[in-house]
PDB file of N, CA and C in Angstrom:
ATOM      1  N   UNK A   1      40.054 -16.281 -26.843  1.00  0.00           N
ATOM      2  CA  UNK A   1      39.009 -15.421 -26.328  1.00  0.00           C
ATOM      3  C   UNK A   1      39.561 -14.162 -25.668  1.00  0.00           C
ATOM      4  N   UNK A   2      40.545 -14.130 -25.020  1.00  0.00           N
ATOM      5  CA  UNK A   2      41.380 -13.240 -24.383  1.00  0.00           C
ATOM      6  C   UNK A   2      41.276 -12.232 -25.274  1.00  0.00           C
ATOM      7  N   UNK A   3      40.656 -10.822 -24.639  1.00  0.00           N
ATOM      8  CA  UNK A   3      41.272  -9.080 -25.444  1.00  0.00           C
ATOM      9  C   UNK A   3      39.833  -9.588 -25.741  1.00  0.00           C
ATOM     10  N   UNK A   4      38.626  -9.806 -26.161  1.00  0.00           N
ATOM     11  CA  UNK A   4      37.692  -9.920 -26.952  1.00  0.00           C
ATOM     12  C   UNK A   4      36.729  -8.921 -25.999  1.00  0.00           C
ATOM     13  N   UNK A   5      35.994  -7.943 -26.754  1.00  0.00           N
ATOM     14  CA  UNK A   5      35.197  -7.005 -26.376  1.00  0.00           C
ATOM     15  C   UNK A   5      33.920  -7.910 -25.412  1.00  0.00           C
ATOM     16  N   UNK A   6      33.347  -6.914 -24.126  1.00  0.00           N
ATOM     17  CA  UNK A   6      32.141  -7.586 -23.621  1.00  0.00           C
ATOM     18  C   UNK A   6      31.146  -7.705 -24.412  1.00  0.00           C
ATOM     19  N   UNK A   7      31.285  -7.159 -25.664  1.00  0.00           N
ATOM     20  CA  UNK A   7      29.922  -6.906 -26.510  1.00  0.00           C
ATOM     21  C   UNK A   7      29.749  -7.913 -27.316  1.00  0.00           C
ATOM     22  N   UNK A   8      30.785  -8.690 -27.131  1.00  0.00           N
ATOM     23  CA  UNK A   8      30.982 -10.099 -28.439  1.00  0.00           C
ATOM     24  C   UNK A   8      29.900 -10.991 -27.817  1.00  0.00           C
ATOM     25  N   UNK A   9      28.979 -11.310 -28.928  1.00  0.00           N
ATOM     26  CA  UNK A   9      27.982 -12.333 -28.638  1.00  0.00           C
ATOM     27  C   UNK A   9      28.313 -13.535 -29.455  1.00  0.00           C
ATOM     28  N   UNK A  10      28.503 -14.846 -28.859  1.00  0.00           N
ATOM     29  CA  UNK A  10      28.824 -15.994 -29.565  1.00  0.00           C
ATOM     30  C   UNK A  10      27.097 -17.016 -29.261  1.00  0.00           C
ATOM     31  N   UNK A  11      26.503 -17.044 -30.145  1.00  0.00           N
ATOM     32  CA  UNK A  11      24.852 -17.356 -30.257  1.00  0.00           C
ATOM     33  C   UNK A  11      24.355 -17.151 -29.236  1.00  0.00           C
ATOM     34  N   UNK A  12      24.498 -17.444 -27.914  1.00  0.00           N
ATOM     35  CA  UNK A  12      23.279 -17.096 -27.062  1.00  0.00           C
ATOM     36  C   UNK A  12      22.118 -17.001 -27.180  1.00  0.00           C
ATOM     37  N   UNK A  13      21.454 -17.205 -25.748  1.00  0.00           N
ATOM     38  CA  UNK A  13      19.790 -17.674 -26.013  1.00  0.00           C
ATOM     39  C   UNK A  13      18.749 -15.756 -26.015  1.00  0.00           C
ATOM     40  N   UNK A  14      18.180 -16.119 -27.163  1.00  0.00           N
ATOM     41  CA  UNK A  14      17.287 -14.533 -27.061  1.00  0.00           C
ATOM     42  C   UNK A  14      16.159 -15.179 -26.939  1.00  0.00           C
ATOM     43  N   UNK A  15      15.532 -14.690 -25.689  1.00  0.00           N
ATOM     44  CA  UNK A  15      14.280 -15.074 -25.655  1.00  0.00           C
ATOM     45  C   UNK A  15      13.031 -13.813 -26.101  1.00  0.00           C
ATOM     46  N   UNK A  16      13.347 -13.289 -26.496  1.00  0.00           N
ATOM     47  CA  UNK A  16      12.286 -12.092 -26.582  1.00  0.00           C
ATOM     48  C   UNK A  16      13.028 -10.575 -27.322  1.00  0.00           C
ATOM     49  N   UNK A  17      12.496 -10.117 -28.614  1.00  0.00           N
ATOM     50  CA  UNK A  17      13.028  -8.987 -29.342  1.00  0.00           C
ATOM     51  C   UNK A  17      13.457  -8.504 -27.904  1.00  0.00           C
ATOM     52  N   UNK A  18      15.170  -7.670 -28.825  1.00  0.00           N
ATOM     53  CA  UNK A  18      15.421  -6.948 -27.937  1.00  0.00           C
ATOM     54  C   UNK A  18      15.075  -5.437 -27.800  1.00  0.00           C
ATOM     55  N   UNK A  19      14.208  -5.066 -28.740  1.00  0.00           N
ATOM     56  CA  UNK A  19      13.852  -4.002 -29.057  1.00  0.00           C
ATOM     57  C   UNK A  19      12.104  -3.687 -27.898  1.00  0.00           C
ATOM     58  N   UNK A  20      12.241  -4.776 -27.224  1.00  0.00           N
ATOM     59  CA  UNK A  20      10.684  -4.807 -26.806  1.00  0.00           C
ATOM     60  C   UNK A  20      11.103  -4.623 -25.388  1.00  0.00           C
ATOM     61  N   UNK A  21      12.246  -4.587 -24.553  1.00  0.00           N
ATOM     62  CA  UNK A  21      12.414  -4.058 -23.597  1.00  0.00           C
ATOM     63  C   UNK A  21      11.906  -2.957 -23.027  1.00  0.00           C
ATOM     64  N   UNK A  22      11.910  -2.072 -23.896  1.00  0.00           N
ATOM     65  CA  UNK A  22      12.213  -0.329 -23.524  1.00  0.00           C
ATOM     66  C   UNK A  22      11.428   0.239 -22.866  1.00  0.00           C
ATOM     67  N   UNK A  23       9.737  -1.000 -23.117  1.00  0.00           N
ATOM     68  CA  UNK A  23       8.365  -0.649 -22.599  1.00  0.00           C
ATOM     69  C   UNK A  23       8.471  -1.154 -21.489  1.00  0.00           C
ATOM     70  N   UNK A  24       9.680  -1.868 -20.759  1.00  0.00           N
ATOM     71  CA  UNK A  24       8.761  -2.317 -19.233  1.00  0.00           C
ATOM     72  C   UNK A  24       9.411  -1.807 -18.744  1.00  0.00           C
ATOM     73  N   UNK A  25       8.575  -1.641 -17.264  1.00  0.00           N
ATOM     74  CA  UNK A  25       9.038  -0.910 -16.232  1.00  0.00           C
ATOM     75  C   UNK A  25      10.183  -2.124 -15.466  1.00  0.00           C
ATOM     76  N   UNK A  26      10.962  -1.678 -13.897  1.00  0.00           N
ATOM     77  CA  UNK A  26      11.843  -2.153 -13.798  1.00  0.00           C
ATOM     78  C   UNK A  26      11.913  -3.508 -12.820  1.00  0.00           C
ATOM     79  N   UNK A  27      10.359  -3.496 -12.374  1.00  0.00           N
ATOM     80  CA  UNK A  27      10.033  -4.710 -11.767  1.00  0.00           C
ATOM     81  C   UNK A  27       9.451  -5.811 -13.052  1.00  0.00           C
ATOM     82  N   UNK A  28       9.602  -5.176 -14.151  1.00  0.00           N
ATOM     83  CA  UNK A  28       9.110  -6.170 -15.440  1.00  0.00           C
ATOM     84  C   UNK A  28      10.524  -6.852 -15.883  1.00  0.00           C
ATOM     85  N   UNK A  29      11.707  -6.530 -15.810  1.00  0.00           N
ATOM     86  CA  UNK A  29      12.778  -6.546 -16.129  1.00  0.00           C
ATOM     87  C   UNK A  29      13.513  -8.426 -15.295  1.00  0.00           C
ATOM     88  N   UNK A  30      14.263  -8.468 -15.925  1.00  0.00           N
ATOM     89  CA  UNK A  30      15.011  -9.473 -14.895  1.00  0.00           C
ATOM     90  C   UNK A  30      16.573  -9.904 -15.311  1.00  0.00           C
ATOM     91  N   UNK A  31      17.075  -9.442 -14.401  1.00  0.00           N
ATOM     92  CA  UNK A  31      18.794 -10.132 -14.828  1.00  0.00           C
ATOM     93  C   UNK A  31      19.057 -11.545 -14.228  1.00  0.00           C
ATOM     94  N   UNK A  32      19.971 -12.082 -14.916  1.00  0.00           N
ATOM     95  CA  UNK A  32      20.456 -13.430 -14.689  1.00  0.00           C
ATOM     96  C   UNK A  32      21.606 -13.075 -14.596  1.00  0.00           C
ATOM     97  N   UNK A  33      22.429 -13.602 -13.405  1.00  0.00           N
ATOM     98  CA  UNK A  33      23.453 -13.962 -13.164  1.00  0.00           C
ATOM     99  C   UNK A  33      24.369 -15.478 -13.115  1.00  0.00           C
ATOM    100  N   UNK A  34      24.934 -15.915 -14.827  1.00  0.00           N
ATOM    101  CA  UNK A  34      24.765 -16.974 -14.842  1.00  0.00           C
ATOM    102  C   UNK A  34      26.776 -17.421 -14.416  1.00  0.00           C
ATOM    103  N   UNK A  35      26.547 -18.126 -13.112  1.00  0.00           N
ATOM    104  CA  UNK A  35      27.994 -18.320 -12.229  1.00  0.00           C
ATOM    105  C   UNK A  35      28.466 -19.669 -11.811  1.00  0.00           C
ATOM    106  N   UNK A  36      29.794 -20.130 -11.810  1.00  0.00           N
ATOM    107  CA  UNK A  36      29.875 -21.002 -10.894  1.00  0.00           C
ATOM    108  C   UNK A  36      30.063 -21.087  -9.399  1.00  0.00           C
ATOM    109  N   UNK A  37      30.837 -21.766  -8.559  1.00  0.00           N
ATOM    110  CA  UNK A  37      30.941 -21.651  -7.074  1.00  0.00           C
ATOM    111  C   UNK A  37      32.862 -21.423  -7.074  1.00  0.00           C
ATOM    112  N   UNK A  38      32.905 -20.782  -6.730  1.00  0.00           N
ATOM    113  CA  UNK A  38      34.585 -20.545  -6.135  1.00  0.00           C
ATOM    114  C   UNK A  38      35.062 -19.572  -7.354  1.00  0.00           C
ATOM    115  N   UNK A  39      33.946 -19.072  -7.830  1.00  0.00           N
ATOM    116  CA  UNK A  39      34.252 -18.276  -9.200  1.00  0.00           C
ATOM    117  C   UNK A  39      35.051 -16.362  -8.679  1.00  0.00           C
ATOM    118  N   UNK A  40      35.674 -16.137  -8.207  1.00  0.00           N
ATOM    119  CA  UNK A  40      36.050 -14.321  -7.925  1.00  0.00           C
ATOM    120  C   UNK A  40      35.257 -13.338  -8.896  1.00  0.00           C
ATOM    121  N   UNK A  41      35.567 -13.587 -10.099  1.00  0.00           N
ATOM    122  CA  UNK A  41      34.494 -12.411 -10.876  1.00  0.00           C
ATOM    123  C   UNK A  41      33.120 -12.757 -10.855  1.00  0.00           C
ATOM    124  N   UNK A  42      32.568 -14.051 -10.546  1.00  0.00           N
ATOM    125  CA  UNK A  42      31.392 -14.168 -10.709  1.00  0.00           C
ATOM    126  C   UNK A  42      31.145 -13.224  -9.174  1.00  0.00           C
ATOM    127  N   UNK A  43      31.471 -13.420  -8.195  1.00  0.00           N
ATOM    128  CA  UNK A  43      31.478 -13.054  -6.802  1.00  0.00           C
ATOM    129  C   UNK A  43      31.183 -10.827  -7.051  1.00  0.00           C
ATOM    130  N   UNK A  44      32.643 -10.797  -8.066  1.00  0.00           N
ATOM    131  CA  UNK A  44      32.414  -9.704  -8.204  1.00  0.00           C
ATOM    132  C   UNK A  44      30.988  -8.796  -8.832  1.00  0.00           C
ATOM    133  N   UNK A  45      30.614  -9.945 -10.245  1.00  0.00           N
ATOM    134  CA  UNK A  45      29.365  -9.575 -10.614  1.00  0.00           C
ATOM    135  C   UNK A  45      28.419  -9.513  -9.884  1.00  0.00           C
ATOM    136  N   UNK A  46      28.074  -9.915  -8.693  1.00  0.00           N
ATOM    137  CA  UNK A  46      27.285 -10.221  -8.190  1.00  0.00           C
ATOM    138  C   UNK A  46      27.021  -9.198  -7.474  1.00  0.00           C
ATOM    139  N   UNK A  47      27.780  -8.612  -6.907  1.00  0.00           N
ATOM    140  CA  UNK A  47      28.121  -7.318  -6.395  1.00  0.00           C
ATOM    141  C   UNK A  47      27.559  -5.961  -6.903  1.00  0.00           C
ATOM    142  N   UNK A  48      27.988  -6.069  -8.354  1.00  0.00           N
ATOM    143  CA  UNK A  48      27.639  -4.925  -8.831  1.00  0.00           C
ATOM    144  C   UNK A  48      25.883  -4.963  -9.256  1.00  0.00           C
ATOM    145  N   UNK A  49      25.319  -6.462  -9.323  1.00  0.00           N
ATOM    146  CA  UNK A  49      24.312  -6.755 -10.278  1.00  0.00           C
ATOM    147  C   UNK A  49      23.169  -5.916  -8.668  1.00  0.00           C
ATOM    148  N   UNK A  50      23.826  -6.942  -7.564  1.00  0.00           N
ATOM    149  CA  UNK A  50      22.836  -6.714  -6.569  1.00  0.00           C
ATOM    150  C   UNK A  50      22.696  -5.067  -6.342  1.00  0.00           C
ATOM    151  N   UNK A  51      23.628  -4.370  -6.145  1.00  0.00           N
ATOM    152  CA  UNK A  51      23.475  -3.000  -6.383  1.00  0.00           C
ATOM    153  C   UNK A  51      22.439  -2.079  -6.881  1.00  0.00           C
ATOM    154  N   UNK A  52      23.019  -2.124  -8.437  1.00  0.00           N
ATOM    155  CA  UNK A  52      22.164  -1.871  -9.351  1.00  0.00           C
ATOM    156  C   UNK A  52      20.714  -2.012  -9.672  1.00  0.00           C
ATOM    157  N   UNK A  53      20.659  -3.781  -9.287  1.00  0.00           N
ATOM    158  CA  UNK A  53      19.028  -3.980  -9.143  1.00  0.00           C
ATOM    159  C   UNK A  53      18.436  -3.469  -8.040  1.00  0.00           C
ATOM    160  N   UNK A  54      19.289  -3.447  -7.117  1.00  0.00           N
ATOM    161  CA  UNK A  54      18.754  -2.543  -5.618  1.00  0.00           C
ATOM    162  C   UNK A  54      18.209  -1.802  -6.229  1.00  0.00           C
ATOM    163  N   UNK A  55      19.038  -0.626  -6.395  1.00  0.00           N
ATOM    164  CA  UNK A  55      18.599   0.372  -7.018  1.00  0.00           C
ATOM    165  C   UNK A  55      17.563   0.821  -7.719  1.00  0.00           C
ATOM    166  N   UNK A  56      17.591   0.293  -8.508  1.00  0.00           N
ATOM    167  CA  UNK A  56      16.232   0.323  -9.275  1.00  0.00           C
ATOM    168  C   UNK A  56      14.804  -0.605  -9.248  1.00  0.00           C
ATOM    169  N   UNK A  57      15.047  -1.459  -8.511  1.00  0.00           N
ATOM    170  CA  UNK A  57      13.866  -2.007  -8.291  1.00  0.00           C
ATOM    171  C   UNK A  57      13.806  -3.532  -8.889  1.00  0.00           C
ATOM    172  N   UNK A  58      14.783  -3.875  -9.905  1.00  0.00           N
ATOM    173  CA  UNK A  58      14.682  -4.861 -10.161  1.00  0.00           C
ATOM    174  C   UNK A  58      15.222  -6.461 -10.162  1.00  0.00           C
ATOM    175  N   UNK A  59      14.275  -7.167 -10.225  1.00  0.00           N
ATOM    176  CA  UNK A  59      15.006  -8.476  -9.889  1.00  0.00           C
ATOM    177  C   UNK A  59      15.461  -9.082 -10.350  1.00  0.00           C
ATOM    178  N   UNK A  60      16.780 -10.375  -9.500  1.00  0.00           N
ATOM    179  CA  UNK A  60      17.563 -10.534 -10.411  1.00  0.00           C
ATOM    180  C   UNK A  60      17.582 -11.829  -9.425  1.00  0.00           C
ATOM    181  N   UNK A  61      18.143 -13.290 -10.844  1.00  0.00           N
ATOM    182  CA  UNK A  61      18.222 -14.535 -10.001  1.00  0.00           C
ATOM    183  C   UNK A  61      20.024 -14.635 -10.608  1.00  0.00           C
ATOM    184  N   UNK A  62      20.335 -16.284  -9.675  1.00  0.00           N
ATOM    185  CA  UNK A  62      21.834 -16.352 -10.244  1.00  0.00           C
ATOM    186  C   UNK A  62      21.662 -18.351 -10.515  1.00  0.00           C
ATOM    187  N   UNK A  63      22.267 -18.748 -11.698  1.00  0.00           N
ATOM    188  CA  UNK A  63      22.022 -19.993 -12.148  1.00  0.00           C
ATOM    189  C   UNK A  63      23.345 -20.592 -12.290  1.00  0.00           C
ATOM    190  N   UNK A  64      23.062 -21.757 -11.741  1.00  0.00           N
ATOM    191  CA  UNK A  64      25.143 -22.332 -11.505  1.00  0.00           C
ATOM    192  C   UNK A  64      25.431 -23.188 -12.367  1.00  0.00           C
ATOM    193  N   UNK A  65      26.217 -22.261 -13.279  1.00  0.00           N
ATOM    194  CA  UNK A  65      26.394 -23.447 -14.704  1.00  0.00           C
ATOM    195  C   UNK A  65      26.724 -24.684 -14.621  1.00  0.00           C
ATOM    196  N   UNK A  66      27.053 -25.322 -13.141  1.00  0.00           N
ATOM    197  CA  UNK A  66      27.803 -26.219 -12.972  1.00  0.00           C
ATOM    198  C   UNK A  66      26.075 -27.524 -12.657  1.00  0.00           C
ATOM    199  N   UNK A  67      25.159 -26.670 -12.570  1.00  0.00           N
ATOM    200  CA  UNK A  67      24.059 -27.695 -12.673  1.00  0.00           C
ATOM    201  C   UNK A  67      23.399 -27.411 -13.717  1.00  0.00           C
ATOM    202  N   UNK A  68      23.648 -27.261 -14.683  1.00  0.00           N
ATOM    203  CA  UNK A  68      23.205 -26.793 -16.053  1.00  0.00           C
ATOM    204  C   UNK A  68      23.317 -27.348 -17.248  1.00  0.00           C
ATOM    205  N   UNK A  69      23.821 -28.445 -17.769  1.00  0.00           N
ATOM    206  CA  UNK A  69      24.354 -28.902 -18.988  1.00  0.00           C
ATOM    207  C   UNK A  69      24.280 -28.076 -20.031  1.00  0.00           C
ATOM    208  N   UNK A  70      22.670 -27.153 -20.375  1.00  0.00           N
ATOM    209  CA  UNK A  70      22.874 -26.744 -21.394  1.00  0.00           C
ATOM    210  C   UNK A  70      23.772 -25.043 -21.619  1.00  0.00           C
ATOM    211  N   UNK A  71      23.539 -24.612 -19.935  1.00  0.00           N
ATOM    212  CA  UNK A  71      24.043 -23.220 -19.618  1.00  0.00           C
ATOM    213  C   UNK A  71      25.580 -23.560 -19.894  1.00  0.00           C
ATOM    214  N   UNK A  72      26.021 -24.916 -19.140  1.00  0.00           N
ATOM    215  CA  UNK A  72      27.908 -25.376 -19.218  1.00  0.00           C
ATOM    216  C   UNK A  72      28.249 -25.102 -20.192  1.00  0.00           C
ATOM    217  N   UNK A  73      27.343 -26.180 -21.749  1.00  0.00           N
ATOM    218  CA  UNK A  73      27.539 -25.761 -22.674  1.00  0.00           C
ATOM    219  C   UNK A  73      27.696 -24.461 -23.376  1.00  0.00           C
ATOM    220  N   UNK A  74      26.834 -23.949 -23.514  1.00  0.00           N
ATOM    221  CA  UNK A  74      26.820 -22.370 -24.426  1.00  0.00           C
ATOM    222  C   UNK A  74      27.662 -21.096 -23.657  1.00  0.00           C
ATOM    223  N   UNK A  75      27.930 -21.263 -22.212  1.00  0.00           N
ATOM    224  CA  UNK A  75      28.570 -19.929 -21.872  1.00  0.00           C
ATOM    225  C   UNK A  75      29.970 -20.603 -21.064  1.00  0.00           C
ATOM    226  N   UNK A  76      30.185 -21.654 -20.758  1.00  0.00           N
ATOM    227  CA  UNK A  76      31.661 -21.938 -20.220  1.00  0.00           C
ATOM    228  C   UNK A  76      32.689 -20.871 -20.178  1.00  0.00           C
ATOM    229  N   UNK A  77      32.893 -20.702 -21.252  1.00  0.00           N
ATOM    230  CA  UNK A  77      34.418 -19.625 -21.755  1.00  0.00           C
ATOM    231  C   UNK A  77      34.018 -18.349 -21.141  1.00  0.00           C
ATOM    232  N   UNK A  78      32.734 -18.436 -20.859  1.00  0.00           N
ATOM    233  CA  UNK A  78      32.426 -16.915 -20.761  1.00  0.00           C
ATOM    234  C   UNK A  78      32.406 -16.201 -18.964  1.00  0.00           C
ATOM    235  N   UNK A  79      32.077 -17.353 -18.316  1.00  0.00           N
ATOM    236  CA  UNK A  79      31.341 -16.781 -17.252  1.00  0.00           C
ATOM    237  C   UNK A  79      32.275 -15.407 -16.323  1.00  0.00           C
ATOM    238  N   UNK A  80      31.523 -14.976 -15.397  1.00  0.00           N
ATOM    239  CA  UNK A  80      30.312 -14.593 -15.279  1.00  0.00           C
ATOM    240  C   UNK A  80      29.550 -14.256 -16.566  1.00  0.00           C
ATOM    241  N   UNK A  81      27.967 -14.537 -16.540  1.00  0.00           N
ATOM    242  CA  UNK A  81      27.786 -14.066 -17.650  1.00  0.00           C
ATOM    243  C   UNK A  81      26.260 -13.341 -17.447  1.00  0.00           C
ATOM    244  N   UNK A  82      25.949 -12.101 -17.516  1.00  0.00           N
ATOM    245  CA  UNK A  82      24.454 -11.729 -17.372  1.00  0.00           C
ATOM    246  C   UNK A  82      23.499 -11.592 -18.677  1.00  0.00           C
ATOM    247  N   UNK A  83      22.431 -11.813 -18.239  1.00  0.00           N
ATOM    248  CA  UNK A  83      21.669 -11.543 -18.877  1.00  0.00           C
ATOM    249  C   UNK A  83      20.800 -10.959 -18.587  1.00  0.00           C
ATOM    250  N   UNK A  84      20.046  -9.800 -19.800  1.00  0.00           N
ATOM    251  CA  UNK A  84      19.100  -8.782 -19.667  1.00  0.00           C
ATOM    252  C   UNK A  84      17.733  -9.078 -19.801  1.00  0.00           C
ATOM    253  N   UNK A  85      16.584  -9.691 -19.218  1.00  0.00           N
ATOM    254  CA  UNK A  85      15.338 -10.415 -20.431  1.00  0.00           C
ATOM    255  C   UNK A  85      15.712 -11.469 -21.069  1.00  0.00           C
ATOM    256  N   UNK A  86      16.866 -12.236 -20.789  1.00  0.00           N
ATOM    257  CA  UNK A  86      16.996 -13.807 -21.347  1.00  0.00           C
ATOM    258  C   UNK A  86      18.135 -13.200 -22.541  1.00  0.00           C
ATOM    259  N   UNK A  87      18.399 -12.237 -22.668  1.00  0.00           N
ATOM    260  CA  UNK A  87      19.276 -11.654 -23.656  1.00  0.00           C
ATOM    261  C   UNK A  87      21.048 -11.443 -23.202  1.00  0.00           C
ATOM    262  N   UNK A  88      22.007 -11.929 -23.582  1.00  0.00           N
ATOM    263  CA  UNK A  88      23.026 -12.004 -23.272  1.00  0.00           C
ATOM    264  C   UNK A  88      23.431 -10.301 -22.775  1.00  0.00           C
ATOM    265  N   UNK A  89      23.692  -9.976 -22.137  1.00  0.00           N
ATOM    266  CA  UNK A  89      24.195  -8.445 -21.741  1.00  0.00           C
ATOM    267  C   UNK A  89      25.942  -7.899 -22.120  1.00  0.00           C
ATOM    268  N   UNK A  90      26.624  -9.231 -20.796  1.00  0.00           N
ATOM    269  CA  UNK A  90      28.241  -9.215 -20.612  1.00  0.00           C
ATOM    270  C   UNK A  90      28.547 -10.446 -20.250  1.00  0.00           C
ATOM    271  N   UNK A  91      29.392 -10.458 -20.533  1.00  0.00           N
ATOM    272  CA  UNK A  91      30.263 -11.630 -19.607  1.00  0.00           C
ATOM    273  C   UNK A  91      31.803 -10.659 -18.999  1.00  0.00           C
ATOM    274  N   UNK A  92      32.568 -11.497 -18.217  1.00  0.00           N
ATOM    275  CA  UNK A  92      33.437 -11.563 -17.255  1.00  0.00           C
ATOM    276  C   UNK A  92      33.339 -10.497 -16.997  1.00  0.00           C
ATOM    277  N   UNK A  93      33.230  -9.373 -17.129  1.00  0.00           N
ATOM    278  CA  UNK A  93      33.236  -7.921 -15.819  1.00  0.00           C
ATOM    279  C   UNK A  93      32.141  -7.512 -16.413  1.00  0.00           C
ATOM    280  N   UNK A  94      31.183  -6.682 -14.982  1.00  0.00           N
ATOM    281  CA  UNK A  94      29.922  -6.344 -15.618  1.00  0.00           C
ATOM    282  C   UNK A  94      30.520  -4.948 -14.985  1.00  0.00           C
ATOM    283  N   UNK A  95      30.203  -4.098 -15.797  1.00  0.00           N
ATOM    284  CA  UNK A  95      30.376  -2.548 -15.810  1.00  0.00           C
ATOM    285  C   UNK A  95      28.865  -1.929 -15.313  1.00  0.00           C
ATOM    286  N   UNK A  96      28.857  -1.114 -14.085  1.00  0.00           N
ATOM    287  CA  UNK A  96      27.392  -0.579 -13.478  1.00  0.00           C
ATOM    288  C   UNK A  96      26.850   0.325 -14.273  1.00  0.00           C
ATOM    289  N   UNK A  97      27.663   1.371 -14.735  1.00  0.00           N
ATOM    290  CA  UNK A  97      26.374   2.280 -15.238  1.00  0.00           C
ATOM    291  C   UNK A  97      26.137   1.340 -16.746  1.00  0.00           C
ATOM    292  N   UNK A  98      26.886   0.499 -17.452  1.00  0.00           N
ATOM    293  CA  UNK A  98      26.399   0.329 -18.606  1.00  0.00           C
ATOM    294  C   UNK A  98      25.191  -0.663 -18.328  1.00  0.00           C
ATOM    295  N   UNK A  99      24.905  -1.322 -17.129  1.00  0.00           N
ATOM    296  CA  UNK A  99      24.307  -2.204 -16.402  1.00  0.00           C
ATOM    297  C   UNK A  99      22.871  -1.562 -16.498  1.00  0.00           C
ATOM    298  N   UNK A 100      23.116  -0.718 -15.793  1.00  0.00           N
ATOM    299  CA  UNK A 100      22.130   0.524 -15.350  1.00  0.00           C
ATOM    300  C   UNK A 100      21.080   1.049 -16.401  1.00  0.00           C
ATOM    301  N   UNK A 101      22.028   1.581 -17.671  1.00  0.00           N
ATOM    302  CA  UNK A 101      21.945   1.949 -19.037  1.00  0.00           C
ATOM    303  C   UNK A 101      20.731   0.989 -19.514  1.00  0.00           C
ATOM    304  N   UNK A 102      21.074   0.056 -19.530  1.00  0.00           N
ATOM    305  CA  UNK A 102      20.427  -1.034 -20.341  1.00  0.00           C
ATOM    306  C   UNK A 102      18.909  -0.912 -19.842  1.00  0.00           C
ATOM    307  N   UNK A 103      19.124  -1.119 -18.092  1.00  0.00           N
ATOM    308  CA  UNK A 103      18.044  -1.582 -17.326  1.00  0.00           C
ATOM    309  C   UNK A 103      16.958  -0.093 -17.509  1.00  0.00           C
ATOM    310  N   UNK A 104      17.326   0.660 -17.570  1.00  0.00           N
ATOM    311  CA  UNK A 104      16.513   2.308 -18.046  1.00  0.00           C
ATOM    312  C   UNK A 104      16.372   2.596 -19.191  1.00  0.00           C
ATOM    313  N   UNK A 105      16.525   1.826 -19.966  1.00  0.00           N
ATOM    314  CA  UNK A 105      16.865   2.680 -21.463  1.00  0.00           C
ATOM    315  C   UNK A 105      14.953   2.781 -21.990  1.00  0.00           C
TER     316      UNK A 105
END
């Protein structure tokens, strides 16, 4: 997995076209911050996520893969891992303005 771009999606859950974003406003929006406990980059994501959603208005929850079976399963290798609308975003470093980007587009 190592060197592999943030953009690499390995199946992940889409809950909703991603093309159907663009229409909501930013309290319609929601990021997931999906982390474990004693995690440093998750700590770091968290950082940047709370920011950002500051910023703009929108909300954001955080889900601990470690009570999750099916989250353990599908994103392990990955974490931190956000999601945009139930839509995979990044995993291990979340970059703000591309964060940002998404959440305005």
């Amino acid at each position: 997995m190592a060197g592999m771009s943030p953009m690499f999606r390995r199946g992940g859950r889409r809950t909703e076209n991603p093309g159907s974003s663009s229409t909501k406003g930013p309290g319609e929006r929601l990021v997931t911050l999906i982390r474990k406990p004693g995690c440093h980059l998750c700590d770091d994501a968290q950082v940047v996520i709370e920011k950002v959603c500051g910023d703009l208005g929108v909300p954001w929850e955080q889900k601990d893969i470690t009570q999750d079976e099916e989250l353990h399963r599908e994103y392990w290798e990955q974490i931190p891992v956000v999601l945009v609308d139930g839509a995979q975003h990044t995993f291990w470093r979340v970059d703000e303005e591309r964060l940002r980007r998404a959440l305005t587009k």
